[in-house]
Structures are given as structure tokens and as C-alpha cells.
PDB file of N, CA and C in Angstrom:
ATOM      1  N   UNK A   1      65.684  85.217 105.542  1.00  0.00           N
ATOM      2  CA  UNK A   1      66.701  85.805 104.701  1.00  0.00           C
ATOM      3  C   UNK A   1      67.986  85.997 105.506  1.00  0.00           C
ATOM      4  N   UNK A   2      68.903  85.781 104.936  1.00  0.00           N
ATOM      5  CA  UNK A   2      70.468  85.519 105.665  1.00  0.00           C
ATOM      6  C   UNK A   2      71.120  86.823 105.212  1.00  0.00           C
ATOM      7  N   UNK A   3      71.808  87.775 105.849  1.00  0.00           N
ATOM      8  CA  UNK A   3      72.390  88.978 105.391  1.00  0.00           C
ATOM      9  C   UNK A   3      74.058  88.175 105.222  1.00  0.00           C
ATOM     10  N   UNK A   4      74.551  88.611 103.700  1.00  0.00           N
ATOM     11  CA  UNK A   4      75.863  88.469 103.134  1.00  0.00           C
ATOM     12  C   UNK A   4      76.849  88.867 104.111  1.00  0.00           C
ATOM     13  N   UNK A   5      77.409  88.695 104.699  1.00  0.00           N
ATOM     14  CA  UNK A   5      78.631  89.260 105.506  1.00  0.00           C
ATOM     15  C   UNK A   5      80.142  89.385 104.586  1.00  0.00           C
ATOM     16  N   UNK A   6      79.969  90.438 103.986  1.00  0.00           N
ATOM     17  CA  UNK A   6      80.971  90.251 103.208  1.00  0.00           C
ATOM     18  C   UNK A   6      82.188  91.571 103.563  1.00  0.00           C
ATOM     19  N   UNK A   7      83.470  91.221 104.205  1.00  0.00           N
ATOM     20  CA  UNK A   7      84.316  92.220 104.749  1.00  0.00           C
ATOM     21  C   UNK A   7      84.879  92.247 103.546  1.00  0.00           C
ATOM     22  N   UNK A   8      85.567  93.791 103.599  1.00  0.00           N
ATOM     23  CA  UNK A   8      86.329  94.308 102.626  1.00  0.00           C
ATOM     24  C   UNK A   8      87.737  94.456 103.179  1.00  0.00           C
ATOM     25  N   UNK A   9      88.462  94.182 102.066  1.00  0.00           N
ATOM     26  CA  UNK A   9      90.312  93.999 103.132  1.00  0.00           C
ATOM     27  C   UNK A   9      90.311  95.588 102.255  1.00  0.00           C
ATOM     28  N   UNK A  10      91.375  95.801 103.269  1.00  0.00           N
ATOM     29  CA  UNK A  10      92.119  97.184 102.782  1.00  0.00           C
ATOM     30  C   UNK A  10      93.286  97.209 102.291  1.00  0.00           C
ATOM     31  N   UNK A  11      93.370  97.933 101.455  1.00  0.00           N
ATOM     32  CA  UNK A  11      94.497  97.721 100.417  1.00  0.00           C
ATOM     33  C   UNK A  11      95.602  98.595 101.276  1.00  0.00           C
ATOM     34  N   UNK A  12      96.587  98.868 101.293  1.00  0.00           N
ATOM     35  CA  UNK A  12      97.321  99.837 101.905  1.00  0.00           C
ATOM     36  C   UNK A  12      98.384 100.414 101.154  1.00  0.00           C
ATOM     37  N   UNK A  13      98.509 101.797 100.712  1.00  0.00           N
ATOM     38  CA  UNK A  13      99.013 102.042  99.458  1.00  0.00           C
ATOM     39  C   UNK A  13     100.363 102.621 100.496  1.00  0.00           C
ATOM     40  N   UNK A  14     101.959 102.085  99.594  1.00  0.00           N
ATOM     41  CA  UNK A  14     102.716 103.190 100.419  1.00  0.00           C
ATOM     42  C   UNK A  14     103.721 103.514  99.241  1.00  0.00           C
ATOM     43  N   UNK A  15     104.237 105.127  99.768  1.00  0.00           N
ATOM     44  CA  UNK A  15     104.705 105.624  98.934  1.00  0.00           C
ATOM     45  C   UNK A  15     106.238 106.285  99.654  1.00  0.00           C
ATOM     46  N   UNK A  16     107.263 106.233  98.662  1.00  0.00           N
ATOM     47  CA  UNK A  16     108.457 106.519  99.216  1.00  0.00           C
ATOM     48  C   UNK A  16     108.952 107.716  98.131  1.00  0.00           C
ATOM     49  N   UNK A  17     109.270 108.875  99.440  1.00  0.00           N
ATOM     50  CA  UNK A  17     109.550 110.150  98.704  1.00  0.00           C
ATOM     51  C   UNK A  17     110.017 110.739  99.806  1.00  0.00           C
ATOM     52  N   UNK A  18     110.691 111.986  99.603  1.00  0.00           N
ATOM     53  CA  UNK A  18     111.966 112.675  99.620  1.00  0.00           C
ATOM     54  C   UNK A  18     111.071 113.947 100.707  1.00  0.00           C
ATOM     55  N   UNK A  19     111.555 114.529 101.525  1.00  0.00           N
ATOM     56  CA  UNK A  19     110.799 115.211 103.202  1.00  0.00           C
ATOM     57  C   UNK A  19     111.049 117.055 102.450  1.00  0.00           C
ATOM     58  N   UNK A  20     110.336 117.865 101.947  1.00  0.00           N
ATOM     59  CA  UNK A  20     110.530 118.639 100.774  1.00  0.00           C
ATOM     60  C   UNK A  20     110.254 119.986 102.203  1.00  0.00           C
ATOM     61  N   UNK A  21     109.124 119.546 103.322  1.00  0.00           N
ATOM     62  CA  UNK A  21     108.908 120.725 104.021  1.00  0.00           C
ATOM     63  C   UNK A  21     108.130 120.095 105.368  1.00  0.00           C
ATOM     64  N   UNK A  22     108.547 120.593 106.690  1.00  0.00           N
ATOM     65  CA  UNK A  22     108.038 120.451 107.223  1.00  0.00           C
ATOM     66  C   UNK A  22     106.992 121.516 107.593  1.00  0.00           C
ATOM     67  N   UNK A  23     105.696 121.261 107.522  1.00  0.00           N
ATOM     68  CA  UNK A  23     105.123 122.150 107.809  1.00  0.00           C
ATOM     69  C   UNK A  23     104.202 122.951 108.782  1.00  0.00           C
ATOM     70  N   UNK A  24     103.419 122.528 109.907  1.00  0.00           N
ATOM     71  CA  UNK A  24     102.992 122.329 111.285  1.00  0.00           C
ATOM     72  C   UNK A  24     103.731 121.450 112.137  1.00  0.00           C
ATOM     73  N   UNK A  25     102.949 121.485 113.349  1.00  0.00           N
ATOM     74  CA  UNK A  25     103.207 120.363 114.499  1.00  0.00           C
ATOM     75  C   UNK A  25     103.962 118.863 113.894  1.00  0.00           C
ATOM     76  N   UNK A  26     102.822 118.665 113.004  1.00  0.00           N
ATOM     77  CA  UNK A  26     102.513 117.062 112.818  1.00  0.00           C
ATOM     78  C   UNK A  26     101.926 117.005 111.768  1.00  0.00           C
ATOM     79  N   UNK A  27     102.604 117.611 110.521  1.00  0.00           N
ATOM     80  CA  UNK A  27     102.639 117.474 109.617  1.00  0.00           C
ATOM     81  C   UNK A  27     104.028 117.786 108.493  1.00  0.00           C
ATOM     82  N   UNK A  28     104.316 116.720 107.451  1.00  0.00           N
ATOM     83  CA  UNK A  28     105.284 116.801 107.013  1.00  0.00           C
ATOM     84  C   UNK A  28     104.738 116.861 105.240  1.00  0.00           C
ATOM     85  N   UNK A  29     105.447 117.764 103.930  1.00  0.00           N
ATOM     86  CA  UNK A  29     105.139 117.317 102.857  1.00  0.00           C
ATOM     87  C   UNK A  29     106.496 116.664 102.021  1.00  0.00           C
ATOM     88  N   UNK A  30     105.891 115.878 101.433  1.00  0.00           N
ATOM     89  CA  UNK A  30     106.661 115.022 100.489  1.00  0.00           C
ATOM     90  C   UNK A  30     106.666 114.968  99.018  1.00  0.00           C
ATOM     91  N   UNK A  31     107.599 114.236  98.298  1.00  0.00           N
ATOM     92  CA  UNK A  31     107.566 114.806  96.877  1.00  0.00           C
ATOM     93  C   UNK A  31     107.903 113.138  96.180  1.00  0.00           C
ATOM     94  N   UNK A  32     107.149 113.011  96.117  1.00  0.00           N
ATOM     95  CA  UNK A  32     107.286 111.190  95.166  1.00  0.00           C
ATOM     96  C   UNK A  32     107.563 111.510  93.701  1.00  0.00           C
ATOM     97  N   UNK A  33     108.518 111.086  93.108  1.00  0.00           N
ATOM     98  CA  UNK A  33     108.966 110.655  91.751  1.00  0.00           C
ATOM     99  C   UNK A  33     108.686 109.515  91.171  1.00  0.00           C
ATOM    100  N   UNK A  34     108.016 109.645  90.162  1.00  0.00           N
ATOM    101  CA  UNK A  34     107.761 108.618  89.384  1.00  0.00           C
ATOM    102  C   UNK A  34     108.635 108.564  88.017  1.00  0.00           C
ATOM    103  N   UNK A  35     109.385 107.321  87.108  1.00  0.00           N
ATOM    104  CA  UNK A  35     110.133 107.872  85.995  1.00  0.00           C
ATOM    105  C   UNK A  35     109.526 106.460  85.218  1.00  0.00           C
ATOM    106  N   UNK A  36     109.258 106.693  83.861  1.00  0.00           N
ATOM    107  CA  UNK A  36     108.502 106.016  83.329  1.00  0.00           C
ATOM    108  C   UNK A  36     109.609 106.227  81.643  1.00  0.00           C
ATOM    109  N   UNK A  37     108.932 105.683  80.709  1.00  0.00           N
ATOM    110  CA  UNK A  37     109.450 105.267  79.370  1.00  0.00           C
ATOM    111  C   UNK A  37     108.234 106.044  78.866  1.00  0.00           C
ATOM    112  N   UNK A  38     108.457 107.295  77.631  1.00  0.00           N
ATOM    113  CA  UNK A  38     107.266 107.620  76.891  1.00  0.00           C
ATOM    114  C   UNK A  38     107.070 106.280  75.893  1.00  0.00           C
ATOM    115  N   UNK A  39     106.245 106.497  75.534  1.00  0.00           N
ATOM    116  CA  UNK A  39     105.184 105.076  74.876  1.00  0.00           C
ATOM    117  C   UNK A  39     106.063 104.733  73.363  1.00  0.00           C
ATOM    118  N   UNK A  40     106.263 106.091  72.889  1.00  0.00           N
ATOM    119  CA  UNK A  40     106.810 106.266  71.608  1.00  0.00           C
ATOM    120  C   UNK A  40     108.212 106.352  71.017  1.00  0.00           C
ATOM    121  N   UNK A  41     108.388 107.411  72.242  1.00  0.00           N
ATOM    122  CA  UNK A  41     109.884 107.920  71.731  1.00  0.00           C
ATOM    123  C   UNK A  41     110.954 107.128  72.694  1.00  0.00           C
ATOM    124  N   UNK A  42     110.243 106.238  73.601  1.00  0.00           N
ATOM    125  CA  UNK A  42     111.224 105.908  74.637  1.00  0.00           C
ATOM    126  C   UNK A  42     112.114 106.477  75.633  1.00  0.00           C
ATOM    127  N   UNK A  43     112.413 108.099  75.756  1.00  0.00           N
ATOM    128  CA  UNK A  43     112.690 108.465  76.412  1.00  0.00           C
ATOM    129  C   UNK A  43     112.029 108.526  77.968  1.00  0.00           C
ATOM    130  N   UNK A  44     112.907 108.551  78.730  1.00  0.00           N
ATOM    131  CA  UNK A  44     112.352 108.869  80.295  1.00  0.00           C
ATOM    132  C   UNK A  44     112.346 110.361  81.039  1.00  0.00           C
ATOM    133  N   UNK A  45     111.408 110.110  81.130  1.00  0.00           N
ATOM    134  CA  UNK A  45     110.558 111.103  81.906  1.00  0.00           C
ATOM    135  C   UNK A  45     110.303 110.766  83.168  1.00  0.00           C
ATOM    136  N   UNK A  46     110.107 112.384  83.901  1.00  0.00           N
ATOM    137  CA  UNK A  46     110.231 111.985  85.207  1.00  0.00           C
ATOM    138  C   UNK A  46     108.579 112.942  85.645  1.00  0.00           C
ATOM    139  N   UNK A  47     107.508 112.494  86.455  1.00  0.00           N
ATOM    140  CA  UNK A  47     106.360 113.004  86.732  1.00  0.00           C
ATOM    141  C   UNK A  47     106.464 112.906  88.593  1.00  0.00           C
ATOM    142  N   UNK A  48     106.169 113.831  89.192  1.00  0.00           N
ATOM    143  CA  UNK A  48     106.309 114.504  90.408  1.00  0.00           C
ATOM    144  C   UNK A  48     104.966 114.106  91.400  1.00  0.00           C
ATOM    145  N   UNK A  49     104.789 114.267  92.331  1.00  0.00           N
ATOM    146  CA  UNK A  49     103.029 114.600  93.196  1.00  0.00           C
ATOM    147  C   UNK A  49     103.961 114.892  94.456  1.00  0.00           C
ATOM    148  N   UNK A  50     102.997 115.566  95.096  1.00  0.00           N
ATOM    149  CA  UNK A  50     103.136 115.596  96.478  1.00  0.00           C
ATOM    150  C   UNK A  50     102.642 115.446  97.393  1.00  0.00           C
ATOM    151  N   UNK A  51     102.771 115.029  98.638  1.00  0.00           N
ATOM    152  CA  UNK A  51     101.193 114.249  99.164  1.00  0.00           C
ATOM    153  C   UNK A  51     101.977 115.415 100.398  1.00  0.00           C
ATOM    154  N   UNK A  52     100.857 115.256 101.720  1.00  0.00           N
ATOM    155  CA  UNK A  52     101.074 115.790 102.780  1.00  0.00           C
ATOM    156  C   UNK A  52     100.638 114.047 103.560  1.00  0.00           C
ATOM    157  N   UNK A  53     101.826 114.055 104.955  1.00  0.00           N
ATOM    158  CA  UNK A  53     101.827 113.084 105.375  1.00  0.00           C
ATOM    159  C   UNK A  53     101.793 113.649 107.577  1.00  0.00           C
ATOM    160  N   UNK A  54     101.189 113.197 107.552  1.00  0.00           N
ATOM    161  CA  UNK A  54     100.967 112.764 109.258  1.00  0.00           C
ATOM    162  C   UNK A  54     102.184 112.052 110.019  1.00  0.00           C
ATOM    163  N   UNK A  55     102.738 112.866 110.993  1.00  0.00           N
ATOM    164  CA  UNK A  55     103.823 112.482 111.731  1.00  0.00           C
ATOM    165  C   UNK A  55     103.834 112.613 113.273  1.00  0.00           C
ATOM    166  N   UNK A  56     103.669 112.098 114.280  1.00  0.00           N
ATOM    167  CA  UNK A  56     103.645 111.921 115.406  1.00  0.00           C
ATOM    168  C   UNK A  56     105.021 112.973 116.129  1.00  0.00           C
ATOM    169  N   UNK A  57     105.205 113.327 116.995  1.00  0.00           N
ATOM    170  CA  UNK A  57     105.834 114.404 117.495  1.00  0.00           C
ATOM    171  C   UNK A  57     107.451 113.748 117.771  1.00  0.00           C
ATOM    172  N   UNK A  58     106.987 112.611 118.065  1.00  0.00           N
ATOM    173  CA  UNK A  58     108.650 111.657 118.197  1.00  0.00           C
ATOM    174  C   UNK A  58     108.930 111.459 116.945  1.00  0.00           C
ATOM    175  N   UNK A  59     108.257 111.807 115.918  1.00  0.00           N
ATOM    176  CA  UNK A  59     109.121 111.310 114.215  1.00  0.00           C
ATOM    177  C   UNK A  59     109.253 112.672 113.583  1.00  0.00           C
ATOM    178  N   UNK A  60     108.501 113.342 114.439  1.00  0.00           N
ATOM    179  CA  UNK A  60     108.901 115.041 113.466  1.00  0.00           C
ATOM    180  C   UNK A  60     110.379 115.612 113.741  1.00  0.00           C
ATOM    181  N   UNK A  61     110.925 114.999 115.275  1.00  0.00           N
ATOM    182  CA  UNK A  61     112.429 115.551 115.620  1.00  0.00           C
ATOM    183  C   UNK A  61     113.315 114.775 115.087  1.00  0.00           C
ATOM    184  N   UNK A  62     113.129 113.451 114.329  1.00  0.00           N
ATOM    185  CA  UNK A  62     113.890 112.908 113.971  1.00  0.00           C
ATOM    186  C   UNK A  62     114.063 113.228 112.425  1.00  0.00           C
ATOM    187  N   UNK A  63     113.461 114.236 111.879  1.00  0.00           N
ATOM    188  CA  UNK A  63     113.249 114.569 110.027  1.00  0.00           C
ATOM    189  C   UNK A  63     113.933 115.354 110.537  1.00  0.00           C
ATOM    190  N   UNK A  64     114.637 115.518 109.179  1.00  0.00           N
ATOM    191  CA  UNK A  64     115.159 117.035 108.289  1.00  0.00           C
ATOM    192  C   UNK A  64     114.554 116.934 106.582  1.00  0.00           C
ATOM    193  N   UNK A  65     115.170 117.728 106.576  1.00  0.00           N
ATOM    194  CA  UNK A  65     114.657 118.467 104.810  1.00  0.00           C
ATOM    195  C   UNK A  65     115.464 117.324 104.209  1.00  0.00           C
ATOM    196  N   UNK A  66     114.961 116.533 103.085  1.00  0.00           N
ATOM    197  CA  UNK A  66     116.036 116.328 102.347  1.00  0.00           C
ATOM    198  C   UNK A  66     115.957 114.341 102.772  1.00  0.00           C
ATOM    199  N   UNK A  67     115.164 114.190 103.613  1.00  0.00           N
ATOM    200  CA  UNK A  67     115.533 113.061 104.149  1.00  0.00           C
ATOM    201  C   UNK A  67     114.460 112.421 103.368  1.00  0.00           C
ATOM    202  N   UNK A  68     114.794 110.999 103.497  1.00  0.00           N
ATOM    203  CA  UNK A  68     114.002 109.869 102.075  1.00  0.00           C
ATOM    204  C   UNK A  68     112.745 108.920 103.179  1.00  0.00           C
ATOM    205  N   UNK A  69     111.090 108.965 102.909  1.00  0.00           N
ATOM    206  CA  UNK A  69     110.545 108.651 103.855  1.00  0.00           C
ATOM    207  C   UNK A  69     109.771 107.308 103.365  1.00  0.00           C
ATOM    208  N   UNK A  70     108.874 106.845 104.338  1.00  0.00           N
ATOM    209  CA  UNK A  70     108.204 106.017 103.841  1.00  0.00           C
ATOM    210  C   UNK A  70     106.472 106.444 104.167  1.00  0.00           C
ATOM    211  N   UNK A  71     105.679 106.797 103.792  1.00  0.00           N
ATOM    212  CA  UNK A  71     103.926 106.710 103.867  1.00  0.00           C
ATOM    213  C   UNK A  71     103.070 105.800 103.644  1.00  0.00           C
ATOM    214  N   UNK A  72     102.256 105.698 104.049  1.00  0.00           N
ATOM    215  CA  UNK A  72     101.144 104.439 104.048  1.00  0.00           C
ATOM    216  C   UNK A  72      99.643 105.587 104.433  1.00  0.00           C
ATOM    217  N   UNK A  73      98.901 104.807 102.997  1.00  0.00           N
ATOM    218  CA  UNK A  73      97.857 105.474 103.613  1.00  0.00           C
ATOM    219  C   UNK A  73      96.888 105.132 104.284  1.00  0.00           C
ATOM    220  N   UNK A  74      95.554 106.090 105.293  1.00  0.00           N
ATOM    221  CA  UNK A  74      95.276 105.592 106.045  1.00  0.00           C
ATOM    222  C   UNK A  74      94.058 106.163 105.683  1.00  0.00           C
ATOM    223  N   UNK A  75      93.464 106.377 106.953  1.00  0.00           N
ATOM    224  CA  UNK A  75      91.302 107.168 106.750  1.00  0.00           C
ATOM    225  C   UNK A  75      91.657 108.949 106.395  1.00  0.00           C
ATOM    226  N   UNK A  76      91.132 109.432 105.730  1.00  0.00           N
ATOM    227  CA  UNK A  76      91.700 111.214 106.077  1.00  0.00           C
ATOM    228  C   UNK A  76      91.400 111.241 107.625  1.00  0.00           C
ATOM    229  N   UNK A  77      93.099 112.020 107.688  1.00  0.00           N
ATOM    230  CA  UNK A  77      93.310 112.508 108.955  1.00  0.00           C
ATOM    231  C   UNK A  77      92.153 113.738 108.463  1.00  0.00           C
ATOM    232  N   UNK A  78      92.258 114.951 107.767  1.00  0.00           N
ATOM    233  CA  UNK A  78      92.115 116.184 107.390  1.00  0.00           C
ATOM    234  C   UNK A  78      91.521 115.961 105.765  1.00  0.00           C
ATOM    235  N   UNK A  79      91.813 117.666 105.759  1.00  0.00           N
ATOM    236  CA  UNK A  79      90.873 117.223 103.835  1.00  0.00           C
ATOM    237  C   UNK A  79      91.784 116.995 103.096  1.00  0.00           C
ATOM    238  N   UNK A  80      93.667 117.389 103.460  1.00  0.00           N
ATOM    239  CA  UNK A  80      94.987 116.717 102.242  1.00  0.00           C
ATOM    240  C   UNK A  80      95.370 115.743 102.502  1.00  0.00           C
ATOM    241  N   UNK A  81      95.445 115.708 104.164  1.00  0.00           N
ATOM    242  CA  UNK A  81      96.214 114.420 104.907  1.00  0.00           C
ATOM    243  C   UNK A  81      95.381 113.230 104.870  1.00  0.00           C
ATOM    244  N   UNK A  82      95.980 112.071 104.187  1.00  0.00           N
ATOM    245  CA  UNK A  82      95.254 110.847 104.335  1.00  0.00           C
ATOM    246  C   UNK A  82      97.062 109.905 103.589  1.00  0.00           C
ATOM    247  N   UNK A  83      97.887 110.352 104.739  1.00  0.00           N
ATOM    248  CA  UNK A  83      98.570 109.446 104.577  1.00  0.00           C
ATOM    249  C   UNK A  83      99.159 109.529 105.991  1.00  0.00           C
ATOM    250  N   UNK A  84     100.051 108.770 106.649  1.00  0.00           N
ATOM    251  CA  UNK A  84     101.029 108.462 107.844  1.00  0.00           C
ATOM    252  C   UNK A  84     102.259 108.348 107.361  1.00  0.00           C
ATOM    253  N   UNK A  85     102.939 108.426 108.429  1.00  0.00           N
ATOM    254  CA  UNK A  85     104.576 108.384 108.116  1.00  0.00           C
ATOM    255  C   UNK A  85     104.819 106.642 109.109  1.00  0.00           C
ATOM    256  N   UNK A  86     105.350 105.913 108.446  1.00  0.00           N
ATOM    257  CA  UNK A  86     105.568 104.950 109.225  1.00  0.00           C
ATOM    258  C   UNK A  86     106.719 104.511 109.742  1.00  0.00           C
ATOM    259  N   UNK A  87     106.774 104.038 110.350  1.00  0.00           N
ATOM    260  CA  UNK A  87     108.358 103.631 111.421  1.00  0.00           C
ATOM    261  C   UNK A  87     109.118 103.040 110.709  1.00  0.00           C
TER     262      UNK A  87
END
């Protein structure tokens, strides 16, 4: 019997949103906007999330509040964090 070797690719999700709080060492939270068309009435709407993102100590001095980022997610760092801040 021959075992399937079958690898799984990883998808890598990234998300671009706005630096709302820094909050520890090496950690930053973020606020992603999404704006969509209701189904019916056609108006736009705007729906919010916020993720908490992982930042290395050389990218935490380079944030401020207010600044526009990029995330990619990765394995959970922690039980919120399961995203990175990328270069």
C-alpha cells in the first residue's frame, strides 16, 4: 500500500486597515472596512472588524495611530493574534 502524499498550499489571507491602537510590546490593533451595495435598496454600507496584528519591535517605532497597514495571516501567534504586519 502506497501512502497519498498529498501537500496542502496555504492560502495567505491579507488585509489592509487603518493602526486604531497600539497596544503591548508587539502588538498592534487594526480596523478593516469593508463597503458593499445592500442587495435591495442599493445603498452602501459600510461593515467594520478588527483584527489584532503582530509587529516586530523595528515596525512598532515606525507606527503611529492613524497610519494605513498591511496584515497577512499566519499560525496563531496567541488566542486573537493570528495575523503579522508585513514589510
Amino acid at each position: 500500500m502506497t501512502k497519498n502524499n498529498t501537500e496542502k498550499k496555504v492560502i495567505k489571507r491579507e488585509v489592509t486597515g487603518e493602526v486604531v491602537k497600539i497596544s503591548s510590546t508587539n502588538t498592534v490593533k487594526i480596523r478593516v472596512e469593508i463597503k458593499f451595495a445592500h442587495p435591495l435598496y442599493e445603498k452602501i454600507l459600510k461593515k467594520h472588524k478588527n483584527f489584532l496584528v503582530h509587529a516586530s519591535d523595528k515596525q512598532i517605532e515606525n507606527i503611529k495611530v492613524g497610519d494605513t497597514v498591511i496584515a497577512e495571516s499566519c499560525k496563531p501567534i496567541s488566542k486573537n493574534k493570528t495575523f503579522i504586519l508585513k514589510d
